[in-house]
C-alpha atoms as a PDB file:
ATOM      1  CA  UNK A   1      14.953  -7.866   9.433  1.00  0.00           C
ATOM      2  CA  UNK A   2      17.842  -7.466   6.883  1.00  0.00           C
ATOM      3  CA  UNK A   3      16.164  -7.799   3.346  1.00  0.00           C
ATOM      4  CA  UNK A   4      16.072 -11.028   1.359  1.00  0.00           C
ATOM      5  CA  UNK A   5      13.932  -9.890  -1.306  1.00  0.00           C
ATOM      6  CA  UNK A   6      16.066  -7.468  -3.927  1.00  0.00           C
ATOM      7  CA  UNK A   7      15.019  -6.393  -6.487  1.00  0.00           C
ATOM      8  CA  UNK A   8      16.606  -7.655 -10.500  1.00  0.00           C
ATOM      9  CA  UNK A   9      18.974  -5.644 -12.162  1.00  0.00           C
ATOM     10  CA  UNK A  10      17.188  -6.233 -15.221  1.00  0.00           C
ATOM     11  CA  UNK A  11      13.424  -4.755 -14.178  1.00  0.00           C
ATOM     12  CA  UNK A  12      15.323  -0.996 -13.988  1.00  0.00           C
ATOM     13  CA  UNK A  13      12.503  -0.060 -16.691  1.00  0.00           C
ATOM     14  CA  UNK A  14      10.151  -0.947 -14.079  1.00  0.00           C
ATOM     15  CA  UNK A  15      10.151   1.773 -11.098  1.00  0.00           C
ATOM     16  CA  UNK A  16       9.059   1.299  -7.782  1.00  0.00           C
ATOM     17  CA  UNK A  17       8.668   4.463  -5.209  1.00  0.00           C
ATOM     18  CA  UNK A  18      11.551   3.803  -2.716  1.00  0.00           C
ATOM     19  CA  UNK A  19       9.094   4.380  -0.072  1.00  0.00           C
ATOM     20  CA  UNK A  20       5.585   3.412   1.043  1.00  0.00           C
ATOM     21  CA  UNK A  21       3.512   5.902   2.709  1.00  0.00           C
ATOM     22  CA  UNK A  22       0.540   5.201   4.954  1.00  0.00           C
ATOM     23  CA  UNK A  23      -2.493   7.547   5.302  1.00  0.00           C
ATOM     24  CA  UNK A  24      -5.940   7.644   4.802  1.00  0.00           C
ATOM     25  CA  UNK A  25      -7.769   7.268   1.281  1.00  0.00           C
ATOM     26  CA  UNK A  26     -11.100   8.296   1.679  1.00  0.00           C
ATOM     27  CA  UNK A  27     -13.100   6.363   4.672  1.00  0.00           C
ATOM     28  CA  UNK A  28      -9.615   3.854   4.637  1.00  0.00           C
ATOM     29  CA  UNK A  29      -6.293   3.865   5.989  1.00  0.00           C
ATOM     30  CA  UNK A  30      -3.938   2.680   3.667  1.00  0.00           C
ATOM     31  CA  UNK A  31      -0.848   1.092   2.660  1.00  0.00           C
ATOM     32  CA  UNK A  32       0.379   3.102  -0.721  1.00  0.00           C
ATOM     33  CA  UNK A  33       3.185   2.581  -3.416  1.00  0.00           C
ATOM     34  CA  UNK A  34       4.315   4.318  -6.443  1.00  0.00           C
ATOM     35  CA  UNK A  35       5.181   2.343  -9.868  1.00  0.00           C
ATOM     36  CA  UNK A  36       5.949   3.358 -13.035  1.00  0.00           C
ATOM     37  CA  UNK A  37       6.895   1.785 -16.301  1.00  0.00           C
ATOM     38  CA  UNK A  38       9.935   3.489 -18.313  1.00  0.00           C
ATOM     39  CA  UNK A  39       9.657   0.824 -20.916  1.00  0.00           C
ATOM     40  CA  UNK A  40       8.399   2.196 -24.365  1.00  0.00           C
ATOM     41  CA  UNK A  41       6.254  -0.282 -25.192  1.00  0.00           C
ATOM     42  CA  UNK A  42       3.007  -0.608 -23.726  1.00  0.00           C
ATOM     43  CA  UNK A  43       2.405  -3.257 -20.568  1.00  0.00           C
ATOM     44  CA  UNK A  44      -0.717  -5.237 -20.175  1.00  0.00           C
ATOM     45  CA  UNK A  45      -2.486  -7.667 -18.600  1.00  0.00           C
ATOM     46  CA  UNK A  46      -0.726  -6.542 -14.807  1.00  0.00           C
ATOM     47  CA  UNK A  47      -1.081  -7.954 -11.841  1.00  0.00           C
ATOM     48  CA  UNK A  48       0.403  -6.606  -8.599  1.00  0.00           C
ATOM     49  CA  UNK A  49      -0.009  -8.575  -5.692  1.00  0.00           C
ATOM     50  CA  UNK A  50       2.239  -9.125  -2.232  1.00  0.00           C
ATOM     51  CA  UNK A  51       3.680 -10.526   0.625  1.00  0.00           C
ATOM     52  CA  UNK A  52       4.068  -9.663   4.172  1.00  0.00           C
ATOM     53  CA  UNK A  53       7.174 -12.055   5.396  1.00  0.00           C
ATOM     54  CA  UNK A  54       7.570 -12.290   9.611  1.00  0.00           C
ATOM     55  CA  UNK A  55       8.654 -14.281  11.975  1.00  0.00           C
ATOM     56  CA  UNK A  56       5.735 -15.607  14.573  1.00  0.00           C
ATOM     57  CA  UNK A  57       5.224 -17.667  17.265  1.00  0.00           C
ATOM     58  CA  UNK A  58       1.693 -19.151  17.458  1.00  0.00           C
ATOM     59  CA  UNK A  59      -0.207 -19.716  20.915  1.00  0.00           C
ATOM     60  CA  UNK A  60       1.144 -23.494  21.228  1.00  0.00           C
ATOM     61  CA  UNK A  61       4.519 -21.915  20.902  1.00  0.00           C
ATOM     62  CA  UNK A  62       6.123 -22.928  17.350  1.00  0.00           C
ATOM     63  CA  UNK A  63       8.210 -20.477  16.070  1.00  0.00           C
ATOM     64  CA  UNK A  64       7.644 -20.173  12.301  1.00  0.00           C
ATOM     65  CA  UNK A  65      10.190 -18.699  10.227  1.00  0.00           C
ATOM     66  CA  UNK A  66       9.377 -16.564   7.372  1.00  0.00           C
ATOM     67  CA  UNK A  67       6.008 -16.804   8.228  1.00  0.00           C
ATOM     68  CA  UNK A  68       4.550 -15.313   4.955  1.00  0.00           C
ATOM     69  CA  UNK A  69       0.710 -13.591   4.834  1.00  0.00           C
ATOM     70  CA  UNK A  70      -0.831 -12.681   1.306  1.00  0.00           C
ATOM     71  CA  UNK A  71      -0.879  -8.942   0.483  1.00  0.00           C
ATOM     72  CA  UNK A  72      -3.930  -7.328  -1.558  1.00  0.00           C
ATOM     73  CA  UNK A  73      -3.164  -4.365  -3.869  1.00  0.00           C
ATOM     74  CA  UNK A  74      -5.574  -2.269  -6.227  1.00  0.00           C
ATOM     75  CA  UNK A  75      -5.687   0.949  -7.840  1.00  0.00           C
ATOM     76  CA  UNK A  76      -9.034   3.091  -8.689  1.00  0.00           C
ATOM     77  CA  UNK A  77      -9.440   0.780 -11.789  1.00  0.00           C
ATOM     78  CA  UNK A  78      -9.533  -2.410  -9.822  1.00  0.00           C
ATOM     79  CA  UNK A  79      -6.733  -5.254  -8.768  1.00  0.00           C
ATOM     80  CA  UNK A  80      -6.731  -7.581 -12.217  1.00  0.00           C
ATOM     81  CA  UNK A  81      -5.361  -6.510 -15.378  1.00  0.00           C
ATOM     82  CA  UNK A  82      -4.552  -3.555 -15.179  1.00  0.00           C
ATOM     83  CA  UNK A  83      -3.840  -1.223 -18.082  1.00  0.00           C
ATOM     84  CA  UNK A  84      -0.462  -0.001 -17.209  1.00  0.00           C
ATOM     85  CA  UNK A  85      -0.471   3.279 -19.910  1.00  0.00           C
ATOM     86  CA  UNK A  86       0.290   5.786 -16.671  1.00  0.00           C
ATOM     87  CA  UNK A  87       2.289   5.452 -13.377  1.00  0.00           C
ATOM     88  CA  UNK A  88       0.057   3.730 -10.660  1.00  0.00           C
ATOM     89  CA  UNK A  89      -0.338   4.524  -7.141  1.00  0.00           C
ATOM     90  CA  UNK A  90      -1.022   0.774  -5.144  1.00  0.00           C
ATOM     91  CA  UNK A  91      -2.757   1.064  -2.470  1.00  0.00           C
ATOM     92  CA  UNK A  92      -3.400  -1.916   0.264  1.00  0.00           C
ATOM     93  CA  UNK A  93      -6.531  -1.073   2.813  1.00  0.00           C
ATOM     94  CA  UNK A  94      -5.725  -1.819   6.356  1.00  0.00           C
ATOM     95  CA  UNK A  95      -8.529  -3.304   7.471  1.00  0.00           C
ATOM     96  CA  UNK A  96      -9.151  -6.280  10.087  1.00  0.00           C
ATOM     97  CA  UNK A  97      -7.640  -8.917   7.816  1.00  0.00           C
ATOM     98  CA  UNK A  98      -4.031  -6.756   7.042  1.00  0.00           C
ATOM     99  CA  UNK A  99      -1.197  -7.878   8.969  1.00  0.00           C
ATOM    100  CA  UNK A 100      -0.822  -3.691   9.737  1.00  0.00           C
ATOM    101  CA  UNK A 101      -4.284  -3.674  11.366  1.00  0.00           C
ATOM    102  CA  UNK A 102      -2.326  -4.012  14.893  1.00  0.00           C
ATOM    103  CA  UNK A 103       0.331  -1.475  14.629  1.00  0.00           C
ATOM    104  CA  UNK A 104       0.784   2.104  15.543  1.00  0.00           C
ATOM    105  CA  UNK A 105       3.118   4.884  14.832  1.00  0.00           C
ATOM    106  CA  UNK A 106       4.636   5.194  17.910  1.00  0.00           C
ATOM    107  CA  UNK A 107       6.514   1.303  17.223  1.00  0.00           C
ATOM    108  CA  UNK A 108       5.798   0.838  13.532  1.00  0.00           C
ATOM    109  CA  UNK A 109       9.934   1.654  13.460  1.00  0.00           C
ATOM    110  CA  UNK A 110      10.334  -1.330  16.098  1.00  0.00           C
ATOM    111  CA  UNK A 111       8.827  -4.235  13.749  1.00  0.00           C
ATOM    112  CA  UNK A 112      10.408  -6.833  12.215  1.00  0.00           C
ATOM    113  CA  UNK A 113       9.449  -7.436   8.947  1.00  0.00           C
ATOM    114  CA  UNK A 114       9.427  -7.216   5.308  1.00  0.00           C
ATOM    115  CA  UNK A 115       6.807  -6.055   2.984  1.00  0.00           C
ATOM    116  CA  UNK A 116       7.902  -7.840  -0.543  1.00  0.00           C
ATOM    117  CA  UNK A 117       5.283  -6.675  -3.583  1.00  0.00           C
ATOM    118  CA  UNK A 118       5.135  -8.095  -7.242  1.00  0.00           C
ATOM    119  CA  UNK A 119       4.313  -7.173 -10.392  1.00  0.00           C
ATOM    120  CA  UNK A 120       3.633  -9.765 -13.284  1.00  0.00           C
ATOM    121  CA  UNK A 121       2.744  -8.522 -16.602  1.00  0.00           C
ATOM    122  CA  UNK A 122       3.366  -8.700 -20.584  1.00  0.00           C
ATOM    123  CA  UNK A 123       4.935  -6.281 -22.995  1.00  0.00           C
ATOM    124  CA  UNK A 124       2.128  -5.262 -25.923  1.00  0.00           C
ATOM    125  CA  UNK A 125       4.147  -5.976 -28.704  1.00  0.00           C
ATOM    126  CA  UNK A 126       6.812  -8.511 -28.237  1.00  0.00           C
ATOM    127  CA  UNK A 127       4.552 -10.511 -25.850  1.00  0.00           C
ATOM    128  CA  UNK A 128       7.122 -10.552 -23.435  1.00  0.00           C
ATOM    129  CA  UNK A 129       7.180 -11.443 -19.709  1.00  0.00           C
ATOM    130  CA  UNK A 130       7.646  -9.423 -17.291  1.00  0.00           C
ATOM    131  CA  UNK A 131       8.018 -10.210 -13.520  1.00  0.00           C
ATOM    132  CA  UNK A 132       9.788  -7.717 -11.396  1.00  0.00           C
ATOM    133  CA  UNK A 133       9.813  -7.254  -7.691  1.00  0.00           C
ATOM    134  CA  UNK A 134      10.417  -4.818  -4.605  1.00  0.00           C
ATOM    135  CA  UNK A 135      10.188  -4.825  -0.974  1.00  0.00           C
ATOM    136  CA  UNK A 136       9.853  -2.757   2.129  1.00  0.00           C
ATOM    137  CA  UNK A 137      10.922  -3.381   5.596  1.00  0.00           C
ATOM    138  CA  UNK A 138       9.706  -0.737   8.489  1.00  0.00           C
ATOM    139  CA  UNK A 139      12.381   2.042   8.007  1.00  0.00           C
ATOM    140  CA  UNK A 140      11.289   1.831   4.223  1.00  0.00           C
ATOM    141  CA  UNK A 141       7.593   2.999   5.240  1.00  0.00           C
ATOM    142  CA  UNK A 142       6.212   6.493   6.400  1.00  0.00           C
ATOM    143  CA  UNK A 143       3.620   6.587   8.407  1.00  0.00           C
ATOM    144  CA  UNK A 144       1.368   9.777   8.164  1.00  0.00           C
ATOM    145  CA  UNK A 145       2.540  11.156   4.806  1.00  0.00           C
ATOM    146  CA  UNK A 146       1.066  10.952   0.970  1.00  0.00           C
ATOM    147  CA  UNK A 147       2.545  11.446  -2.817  1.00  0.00           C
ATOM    148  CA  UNK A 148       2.522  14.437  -4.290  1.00  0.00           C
ATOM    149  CA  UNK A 149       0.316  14.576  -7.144  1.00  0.00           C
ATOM    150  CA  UNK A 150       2.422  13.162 -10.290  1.00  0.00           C
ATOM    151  CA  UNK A 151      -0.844  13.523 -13.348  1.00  0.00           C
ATOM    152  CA  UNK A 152      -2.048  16.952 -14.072  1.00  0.00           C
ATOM    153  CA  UNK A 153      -3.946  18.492 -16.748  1.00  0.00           C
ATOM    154  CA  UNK A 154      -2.805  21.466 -19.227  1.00  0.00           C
ATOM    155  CA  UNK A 155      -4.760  24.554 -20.191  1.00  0.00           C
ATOM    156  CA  UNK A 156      -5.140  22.449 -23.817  1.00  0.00           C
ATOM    157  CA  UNK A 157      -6.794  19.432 -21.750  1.00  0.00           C
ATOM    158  CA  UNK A 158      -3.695  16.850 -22.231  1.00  0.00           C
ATOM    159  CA  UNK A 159      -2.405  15.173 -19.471  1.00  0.00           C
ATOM    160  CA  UNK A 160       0.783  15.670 -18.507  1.00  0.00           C
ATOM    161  CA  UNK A 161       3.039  13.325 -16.299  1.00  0.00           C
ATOM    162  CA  UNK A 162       5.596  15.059 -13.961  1.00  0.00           C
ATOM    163  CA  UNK A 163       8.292  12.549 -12.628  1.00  0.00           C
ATOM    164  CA  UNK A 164      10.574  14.242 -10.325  1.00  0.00           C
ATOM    165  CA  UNK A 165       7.172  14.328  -8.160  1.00  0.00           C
ATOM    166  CA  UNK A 166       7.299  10.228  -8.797  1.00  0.00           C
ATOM    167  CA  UNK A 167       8.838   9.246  -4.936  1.00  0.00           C
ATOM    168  CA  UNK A 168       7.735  12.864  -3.165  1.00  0.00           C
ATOM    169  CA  UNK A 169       5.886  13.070  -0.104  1.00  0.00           C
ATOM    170  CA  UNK A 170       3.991  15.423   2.143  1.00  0.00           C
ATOM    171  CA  UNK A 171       3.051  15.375   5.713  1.00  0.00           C
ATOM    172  CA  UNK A 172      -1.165  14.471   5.923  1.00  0.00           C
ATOM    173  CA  UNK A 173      -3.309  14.129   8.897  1.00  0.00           C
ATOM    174  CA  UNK A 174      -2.746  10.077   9.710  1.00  0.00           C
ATOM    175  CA  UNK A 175      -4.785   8.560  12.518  1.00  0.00           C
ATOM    176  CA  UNK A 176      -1.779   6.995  15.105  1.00  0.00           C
ATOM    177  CA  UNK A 177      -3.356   3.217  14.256  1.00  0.00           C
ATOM    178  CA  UNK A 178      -5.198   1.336  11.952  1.00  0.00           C
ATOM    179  CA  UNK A 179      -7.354  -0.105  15.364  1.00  0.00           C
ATOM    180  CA  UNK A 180      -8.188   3.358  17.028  1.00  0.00           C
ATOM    181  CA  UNK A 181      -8.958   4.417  13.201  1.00  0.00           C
ATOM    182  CA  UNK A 182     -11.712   1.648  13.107  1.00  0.00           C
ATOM    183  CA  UNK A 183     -12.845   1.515  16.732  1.00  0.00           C
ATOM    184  CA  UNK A 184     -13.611   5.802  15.807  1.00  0.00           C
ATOM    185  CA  UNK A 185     -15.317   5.012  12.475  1.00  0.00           C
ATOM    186  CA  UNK A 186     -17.392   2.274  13.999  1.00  0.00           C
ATOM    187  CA  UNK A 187     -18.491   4.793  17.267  1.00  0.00           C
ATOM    188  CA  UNK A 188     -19.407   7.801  14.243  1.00  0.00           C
ATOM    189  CA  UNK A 189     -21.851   4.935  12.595  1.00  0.00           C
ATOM    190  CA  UNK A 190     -23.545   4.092  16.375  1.00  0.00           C
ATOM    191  CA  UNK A 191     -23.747   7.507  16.931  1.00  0.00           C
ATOM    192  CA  UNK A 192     -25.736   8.393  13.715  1.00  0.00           C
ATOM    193  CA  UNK A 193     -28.047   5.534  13.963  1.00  0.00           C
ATOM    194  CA  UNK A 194     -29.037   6.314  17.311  1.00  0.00           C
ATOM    195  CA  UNK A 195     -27.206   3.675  19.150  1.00  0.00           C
ATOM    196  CA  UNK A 196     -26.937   4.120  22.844  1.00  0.00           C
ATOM    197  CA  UNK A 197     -23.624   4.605  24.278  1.00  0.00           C
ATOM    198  CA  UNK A 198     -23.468   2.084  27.372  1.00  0.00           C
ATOM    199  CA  UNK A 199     -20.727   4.814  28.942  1.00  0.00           C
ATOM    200  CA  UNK A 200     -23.913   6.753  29.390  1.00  0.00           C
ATOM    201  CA  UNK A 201     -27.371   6.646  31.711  1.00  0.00           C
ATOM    202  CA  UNK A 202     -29.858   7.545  29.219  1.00  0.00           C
ATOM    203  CA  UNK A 203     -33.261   8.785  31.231  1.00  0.00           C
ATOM    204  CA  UNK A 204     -36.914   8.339  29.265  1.00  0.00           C
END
């Protein structure tokens, strides 16, 4: 799918990672982006949210074009409102309800789609809009690798932002799909509560 979501000349203070990554976050696999804001003043009130564009054919056989799905985002302070004082990872959990839930590695390069994400917020002190965009088709999106770590701490206890780690990535233990990832989790939680496995005789 050739893009037909680009993003505005005018939202350069605005930075989006060039790539997405997918990889696990805690007990998740996940969908993550990078962005940053450049501007000087302060940005609040953000909301990032996206879409996942395609084009399906349903069961009765209608081919819809540009079919488009809605695309959750959050960070560790939540999805609304964010306080954008710090770059942001985005991260999207691919879970039964995510478009991603069905693909692997192995053809995640074969799909046809685009991934476009948005960011509405206002500047501090002019109370200006801002509405900027990106998007990510399959080539755009590395499967089985995380950002490097961008906030670290000095030996005074300041924080200190390092951007040329801003779009790097490193290879991370990745299950090969979001479905195998689940089906495993879900055969862990039997197995700890005792379930039986019906793939084995159990004898009394």
């Amino acid at each position: 799918m050739a893009k037909i979501s680009l993003p505005k000349i005018r939202a350069k203070a605005i930075i989006f990672s060039k790539m997405a990554v997918i990889c696990t976050k805690q007990d998740a696999l996940c969908l993550k982006i990078r962005v940053a804001n450049l501007r000087k003043s302060l940005m609040i009130g953000t909301q990032i949210y996206g879409k996942f564009i395609k084009t399906t054919t349903t069961t009765e056989g209608e081919t819809i074009i540009m079919d488009q799905v809605n695309i959750d985002f959050s960070v560790e302070t939540g999805k609304d409102n964010l306080f954008f004082i710090s770059p942001l990872t985005l991260y999207h959990v691919i879970d039964k309800t995510s478009p991603f839930f069905k693909m692997a590695v192995d053809t995640f390069q074969n799909q046809d789609f685009e991934l476009v994400v948005f960011m509405d917020s206002v500047a501090e002190y002019t109370s200006f809009s801002c509405h900027v965009r990106t998007s990510y088709i399959p080539k755009e999106i590395i499967w089985g690798y995380q950002f490097l770590p961008i906030i670290s701490r000095n030996k005074a206890g300041k924080y200190r932002i390092d951007f040329s780690n801003f779009a790097k990535v490193m290879p991370t233990e990745t299950p090969h799909c979001a479905q195998c990832f689940h089906n495993e989790k879900a055969h862990h939680r039997n197995s700890s509560a005792g379930m039986d496995n019906e793939g084995f005789d159990c004898d009394l």
